[in-house]
Protein backbone atom coordinates (compact mmCIF):
# COMPACT_ATOMS: atom_id res chain seq x y z
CA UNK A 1 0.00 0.00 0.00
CA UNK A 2 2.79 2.69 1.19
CA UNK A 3 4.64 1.62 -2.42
CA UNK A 4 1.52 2.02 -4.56
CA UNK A 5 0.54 5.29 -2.58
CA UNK A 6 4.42 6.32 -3.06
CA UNK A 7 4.41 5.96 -6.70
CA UNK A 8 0.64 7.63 -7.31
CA UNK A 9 2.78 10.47 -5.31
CA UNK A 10 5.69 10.92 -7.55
CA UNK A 11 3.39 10.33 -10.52
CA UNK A 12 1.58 13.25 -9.74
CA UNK A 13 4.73 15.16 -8.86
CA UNK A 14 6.08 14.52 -12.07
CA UNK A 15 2.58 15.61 -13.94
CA UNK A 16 2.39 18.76 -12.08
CA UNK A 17 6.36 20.15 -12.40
CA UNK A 18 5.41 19.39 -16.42
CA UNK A 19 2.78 21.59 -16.43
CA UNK A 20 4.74 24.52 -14.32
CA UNK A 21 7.34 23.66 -17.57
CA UNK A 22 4.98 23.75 -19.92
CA UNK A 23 2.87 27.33 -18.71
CA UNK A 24 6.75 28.38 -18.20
CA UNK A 25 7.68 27.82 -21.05
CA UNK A 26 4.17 29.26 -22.71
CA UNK A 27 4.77 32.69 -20.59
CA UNK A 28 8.52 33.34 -21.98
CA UNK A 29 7.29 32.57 -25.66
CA UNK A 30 4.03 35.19 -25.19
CA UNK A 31 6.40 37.73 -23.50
CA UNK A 32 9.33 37.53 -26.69
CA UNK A 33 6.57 37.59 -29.21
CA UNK A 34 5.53 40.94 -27.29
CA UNK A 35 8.17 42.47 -26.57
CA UNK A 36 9.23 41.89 -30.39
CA UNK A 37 6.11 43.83 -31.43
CA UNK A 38 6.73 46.26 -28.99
CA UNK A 39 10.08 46.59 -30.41
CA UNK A 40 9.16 46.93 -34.27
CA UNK A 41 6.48 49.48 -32.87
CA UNK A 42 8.98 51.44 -30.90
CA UNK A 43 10.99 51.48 -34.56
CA UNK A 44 8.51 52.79 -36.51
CA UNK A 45 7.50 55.44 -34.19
CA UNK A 46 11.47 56.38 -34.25
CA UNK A 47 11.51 56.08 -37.97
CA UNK A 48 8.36 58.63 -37.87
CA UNK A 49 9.54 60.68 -36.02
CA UNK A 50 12.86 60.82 -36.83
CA UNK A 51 14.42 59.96 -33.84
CA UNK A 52 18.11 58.96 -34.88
CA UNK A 53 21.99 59.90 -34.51
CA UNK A 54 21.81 61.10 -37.89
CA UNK A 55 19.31 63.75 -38.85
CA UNK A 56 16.65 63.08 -40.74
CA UNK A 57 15.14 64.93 -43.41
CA UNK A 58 11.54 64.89 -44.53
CA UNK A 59 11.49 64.88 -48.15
CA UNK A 60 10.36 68.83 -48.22
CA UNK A 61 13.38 69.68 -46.62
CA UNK A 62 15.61 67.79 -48.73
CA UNK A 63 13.52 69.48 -51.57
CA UNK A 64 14.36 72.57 -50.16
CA UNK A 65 17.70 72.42 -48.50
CA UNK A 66 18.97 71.13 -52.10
CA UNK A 67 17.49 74.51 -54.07
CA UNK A 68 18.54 76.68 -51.04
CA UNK A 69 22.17 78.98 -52.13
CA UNK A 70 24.57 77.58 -49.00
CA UNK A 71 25.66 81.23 -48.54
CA UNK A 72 22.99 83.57 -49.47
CA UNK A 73 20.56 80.93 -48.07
CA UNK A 74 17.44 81.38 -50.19
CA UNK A 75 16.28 79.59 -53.45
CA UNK A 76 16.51 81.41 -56.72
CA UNK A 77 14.73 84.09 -57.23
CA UNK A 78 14.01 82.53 -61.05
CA UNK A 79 12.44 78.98 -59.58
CA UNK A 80 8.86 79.19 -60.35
CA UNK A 81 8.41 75.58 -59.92
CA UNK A 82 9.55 74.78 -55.97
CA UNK A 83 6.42 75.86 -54.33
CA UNK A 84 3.96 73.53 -56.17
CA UNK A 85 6.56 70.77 -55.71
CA UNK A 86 6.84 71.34 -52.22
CA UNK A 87 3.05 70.71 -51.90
CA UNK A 88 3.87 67.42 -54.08
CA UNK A 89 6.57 66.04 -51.41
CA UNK A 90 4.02 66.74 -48.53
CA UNK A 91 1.48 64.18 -50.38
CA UNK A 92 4.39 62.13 -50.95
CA UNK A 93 5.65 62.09 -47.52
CA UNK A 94 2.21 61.43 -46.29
CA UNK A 95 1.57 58.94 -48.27
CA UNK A 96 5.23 57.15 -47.50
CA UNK A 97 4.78 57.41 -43.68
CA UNK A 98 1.03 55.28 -44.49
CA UNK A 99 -0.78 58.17 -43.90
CA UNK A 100 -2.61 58.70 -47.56
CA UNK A 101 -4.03 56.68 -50.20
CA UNK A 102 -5.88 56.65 -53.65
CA UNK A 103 -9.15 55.41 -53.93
CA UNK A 104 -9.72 52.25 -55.76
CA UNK A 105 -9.19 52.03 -59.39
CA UNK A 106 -12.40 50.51 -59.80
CA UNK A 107 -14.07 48.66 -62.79
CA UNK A 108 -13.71 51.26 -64.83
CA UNK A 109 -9.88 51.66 -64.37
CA UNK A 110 -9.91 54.94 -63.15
CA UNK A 111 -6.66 57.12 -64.12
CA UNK A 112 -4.13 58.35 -61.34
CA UNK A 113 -5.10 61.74 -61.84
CA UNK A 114 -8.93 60.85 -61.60
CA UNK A 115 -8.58 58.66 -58.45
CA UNK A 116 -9.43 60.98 -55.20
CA UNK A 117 -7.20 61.24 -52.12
CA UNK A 118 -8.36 59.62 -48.90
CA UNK A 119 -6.96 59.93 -45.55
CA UNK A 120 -6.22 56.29 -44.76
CA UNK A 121 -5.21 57.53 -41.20
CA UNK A 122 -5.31 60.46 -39.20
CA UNK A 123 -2.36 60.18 -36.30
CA UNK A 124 -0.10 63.29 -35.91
CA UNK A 125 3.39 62.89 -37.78
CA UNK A 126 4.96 65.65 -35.48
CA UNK A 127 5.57 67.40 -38.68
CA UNK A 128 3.42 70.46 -38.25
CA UNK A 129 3.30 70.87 -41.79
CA UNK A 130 2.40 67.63 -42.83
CA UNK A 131 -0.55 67.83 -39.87
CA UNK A 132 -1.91 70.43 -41.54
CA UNK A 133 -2.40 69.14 -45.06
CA UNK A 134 -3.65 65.73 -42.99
CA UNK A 135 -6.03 67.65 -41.76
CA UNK A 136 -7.61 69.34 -44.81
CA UNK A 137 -7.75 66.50 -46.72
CA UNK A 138 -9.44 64.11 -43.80
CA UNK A 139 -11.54 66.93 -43.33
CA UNK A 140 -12.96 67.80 -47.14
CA UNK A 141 -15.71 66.01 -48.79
CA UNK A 142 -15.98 65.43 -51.34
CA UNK A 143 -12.57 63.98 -51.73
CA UNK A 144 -10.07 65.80 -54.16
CA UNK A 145 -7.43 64.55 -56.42
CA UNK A 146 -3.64 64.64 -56.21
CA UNK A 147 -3.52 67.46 -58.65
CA UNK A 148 -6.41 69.65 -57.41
CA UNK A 149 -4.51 69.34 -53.79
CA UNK A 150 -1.26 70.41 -55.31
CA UNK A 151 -3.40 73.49 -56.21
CA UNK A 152 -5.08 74.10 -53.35
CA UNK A 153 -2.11 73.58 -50.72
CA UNK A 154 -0.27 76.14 -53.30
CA UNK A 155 -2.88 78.69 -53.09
CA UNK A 156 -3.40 78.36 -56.95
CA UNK A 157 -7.66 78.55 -57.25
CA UNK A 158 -9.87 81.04 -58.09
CA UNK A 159 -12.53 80.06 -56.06
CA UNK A 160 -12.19 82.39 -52.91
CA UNK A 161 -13.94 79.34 -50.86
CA UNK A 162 -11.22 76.94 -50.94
CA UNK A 163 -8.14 79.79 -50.32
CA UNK A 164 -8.05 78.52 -46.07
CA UNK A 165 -6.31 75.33 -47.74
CA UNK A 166 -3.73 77.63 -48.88
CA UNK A 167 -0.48 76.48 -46.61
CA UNK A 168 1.36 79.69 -46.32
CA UNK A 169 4.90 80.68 -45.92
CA UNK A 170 5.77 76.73 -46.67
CA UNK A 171 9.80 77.50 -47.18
CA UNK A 172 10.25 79.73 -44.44
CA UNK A 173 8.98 77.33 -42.23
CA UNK A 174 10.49 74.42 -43.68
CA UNK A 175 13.52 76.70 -43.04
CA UNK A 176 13.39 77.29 -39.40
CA UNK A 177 12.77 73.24 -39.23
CA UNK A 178 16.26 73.06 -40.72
CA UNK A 179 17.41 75.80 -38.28
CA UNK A 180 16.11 73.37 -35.33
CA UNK A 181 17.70 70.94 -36.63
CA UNK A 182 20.69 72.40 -36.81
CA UNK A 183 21.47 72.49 -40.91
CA UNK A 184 20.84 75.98 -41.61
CA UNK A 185 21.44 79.56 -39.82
CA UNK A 186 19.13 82.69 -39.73
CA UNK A 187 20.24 86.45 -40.60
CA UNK A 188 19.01 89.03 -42.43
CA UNK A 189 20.10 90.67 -45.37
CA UNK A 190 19.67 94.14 -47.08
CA UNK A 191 18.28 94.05 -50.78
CA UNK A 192 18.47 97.82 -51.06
CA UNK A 193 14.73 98.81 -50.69
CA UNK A 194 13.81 96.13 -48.02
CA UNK A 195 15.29 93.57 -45.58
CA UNK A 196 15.12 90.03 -46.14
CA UNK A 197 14.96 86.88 -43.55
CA UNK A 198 17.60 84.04 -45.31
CA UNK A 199 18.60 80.86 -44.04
CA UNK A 200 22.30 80.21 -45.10
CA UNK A 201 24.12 76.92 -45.02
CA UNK A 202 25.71 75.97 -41.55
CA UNK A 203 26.48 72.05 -41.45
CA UNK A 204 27.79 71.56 -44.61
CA UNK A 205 27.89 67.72 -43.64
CA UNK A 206 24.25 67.01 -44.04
CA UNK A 207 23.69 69.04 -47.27
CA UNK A 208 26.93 67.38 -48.68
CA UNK A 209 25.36 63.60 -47.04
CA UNK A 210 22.02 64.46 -49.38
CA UNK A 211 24.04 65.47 -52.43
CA UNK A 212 26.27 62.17 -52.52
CA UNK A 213 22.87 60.23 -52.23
CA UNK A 214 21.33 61.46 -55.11
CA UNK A 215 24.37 61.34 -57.03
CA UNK A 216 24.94 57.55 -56.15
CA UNK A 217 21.17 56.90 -56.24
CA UNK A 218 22.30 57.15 -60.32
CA UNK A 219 26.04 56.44 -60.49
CA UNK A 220 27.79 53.75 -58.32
CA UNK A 221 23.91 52.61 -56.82
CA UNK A 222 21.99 52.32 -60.00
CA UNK A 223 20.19 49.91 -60.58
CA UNK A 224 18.31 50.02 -63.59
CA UNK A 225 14.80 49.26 -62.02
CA UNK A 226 12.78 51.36 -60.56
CA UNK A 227 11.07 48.82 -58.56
CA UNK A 228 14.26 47.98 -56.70
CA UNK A 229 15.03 51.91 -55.90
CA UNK A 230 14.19 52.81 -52.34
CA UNK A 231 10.93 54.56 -52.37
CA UNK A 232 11.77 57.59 -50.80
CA UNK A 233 15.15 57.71 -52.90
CA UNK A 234 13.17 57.54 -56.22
CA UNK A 235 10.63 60.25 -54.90
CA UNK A 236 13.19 62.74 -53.95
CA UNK A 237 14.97 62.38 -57.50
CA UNK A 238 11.52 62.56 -59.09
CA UNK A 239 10.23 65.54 -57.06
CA UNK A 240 13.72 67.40 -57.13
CA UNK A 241 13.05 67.42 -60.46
CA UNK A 242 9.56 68.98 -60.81
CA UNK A 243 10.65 71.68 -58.21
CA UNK A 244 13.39 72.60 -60.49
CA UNK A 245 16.62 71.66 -57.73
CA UNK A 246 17.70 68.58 -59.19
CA UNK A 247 20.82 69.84 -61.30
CA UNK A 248 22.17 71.66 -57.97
CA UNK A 249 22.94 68.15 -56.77
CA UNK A 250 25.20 66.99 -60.48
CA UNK A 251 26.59 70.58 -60.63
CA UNK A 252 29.77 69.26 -58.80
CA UNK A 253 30.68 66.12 -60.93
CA UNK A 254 32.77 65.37 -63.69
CA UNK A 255 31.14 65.77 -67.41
CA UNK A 256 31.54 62.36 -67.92
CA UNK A 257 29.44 61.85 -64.56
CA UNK A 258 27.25 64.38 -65.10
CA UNK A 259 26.04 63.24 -68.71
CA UNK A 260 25.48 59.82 -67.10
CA UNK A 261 23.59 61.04 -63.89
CA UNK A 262 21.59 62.96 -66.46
CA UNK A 263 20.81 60.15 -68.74
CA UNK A 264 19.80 58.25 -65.94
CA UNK A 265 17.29 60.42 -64.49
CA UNK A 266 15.32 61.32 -67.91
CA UNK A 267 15.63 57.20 -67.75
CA UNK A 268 13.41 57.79 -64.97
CA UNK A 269 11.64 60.47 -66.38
CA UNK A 270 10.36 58.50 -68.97
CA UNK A 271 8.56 55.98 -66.98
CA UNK A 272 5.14 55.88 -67.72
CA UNK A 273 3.21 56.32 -64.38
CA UNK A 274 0.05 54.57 -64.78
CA UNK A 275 2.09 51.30 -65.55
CA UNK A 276 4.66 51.75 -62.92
CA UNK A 277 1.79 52.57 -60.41
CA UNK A 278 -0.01 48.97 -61.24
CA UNK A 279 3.72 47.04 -60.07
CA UNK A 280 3.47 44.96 -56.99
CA UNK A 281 4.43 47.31 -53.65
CA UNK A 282 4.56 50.19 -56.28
CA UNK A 283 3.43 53.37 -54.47
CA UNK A 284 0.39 54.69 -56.62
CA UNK A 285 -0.08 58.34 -54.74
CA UNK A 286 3.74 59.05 -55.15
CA UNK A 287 2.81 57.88 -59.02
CA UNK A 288 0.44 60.48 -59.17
CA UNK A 289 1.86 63.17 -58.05
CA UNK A 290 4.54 62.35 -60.55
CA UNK A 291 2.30 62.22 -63.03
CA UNK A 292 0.53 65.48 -62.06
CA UNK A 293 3.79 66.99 -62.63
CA UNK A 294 4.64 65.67 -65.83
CA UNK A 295 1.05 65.63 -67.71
């Protein structure tokens, strides 16, 4: 009896200490799996908001901070073209950070530009900027299209209803961002009949960092497919382009270089945006405004 009740005992022993392993073991699995997704969250909220050793640029002040004269510190007085393409990288950047989206092409295979914008979500970017094109589009019904929202972030309508979308003084404050953040200075200079507030060049690191990565973007990093380009990459050669900034960035190289970087980037140029939009993981709002520029 005391040997039968003695193994029962250690039976049960055994039963319950594999349990205790087993929930153990349960518990440490549950707790890597969370704090792996509390990880990859904690990375994309860096990545948003740009939390790194390295400053990081939105694509506006790349736009910018390439057309900006490093010791005069304002853009040309001749560039007609930055201000609507400002307004292009703010869709862009919105739409890269998972912000924006184009409605669905539908049965009827709507184009690009005939496809409305719709906020796909409304969290703050910590881009005060970006917040407040967010907001007008989440906010506007009906929905409007990439290029009618170039317009109306540029100010360019004549109906006096839809002016409040009008973001105002974009470069200036894309300039102080830069000033925060350490790239650019602020004085003020004397153009004979009236003071002006410029921005020049002060960490000649970062602007030269941005230059090198276009330039290899289409020299020693070219790839030959646009699909394989990094996103944000491709959209900053694309958008320095329709804002008229692009050729400050090949000034410095070699003929030889240049007339390849060049060759490259009408490559790019050529791309027909309604096919390159319908790739797999292709970006169709960055297509758009791309194609808004080049209609």
């Amino acid at each position: 009896m005391t040997s039968l009740a003695q193994r029962t005992s250690g039976l049960v022993q055994r039963r319950t200490e594999a349990i205790r392993s087993a929930a153990a073991d349960k518990l440490d699995k549950e707790s890597a799996v969370e704090e792996d997704d509390e990880a990859r969250c904690g990375e994309e909220e860096d990545e948003d908001r740009g939390d790194s050793k390295e400053t990081r640029l939105t694509l506006m002040e790349e736009v910018l901070l390439l057309g900006l004269k490093d010791r005069e510190g304002y853009t040309s007085f001749w560039n007609d073209c930055i201000s609507s393409g400002l307004r292009g990288c703010m869709l862009v950047e919105l739409a890269l950070r998972g912000r924006l989206n184009l409605e669905p092409c539908g049965v009827r295979r709507k184009s690009l530009l005939a496809r409305k914008v719709l906020c796909r979500s409304d969290a703050p970017t910590g881009d005060v900027l970006l917040d407040e094109a967010l907001k007008h589009i989440k906010e506007t019904q009906p929905p409007e299209s990439v290029q009618s929202w170039i317009e109306l972030l540029s100010g360019e309508t004549w109906n006096p209803l839809k002016l409040h979308y009008q973001l105002r003084n974009v470069r200036e404050r894309l300039a102080k961002n830069l000033v925060e953040k350490g790239v650019l200075t602020t004085e003020k200079q004397n153009f004979l009949l009236f003071d002006m507030t410029t921005h020049p060049l002060t960490n000649n690191t970062i602007k030269q960092r941005l230059v090198k990565k276009v330039q290899d973007s289409v020299l020693e990093r070219w790839v030959n497919d646009p699909q394989r380009m990094d996103k944000r990459v491709l959209a900053l050669i694309l958008l320095a382009h329709s804002s008229d900034v692009l050729e400050n960035a090949f000034a410095p190289l070699q003929d030889d270089q240049y007339d390849l970087g060049m060759k490259r980037v009408h490559t790019l140029l050529e791309l027909e945006p309604e096919k390159e939009s319908a790739k797999p993981n292709a970006n169709e709002l960055m297509w758009a405004v791309v194609a808004a520029f080049t209609k």
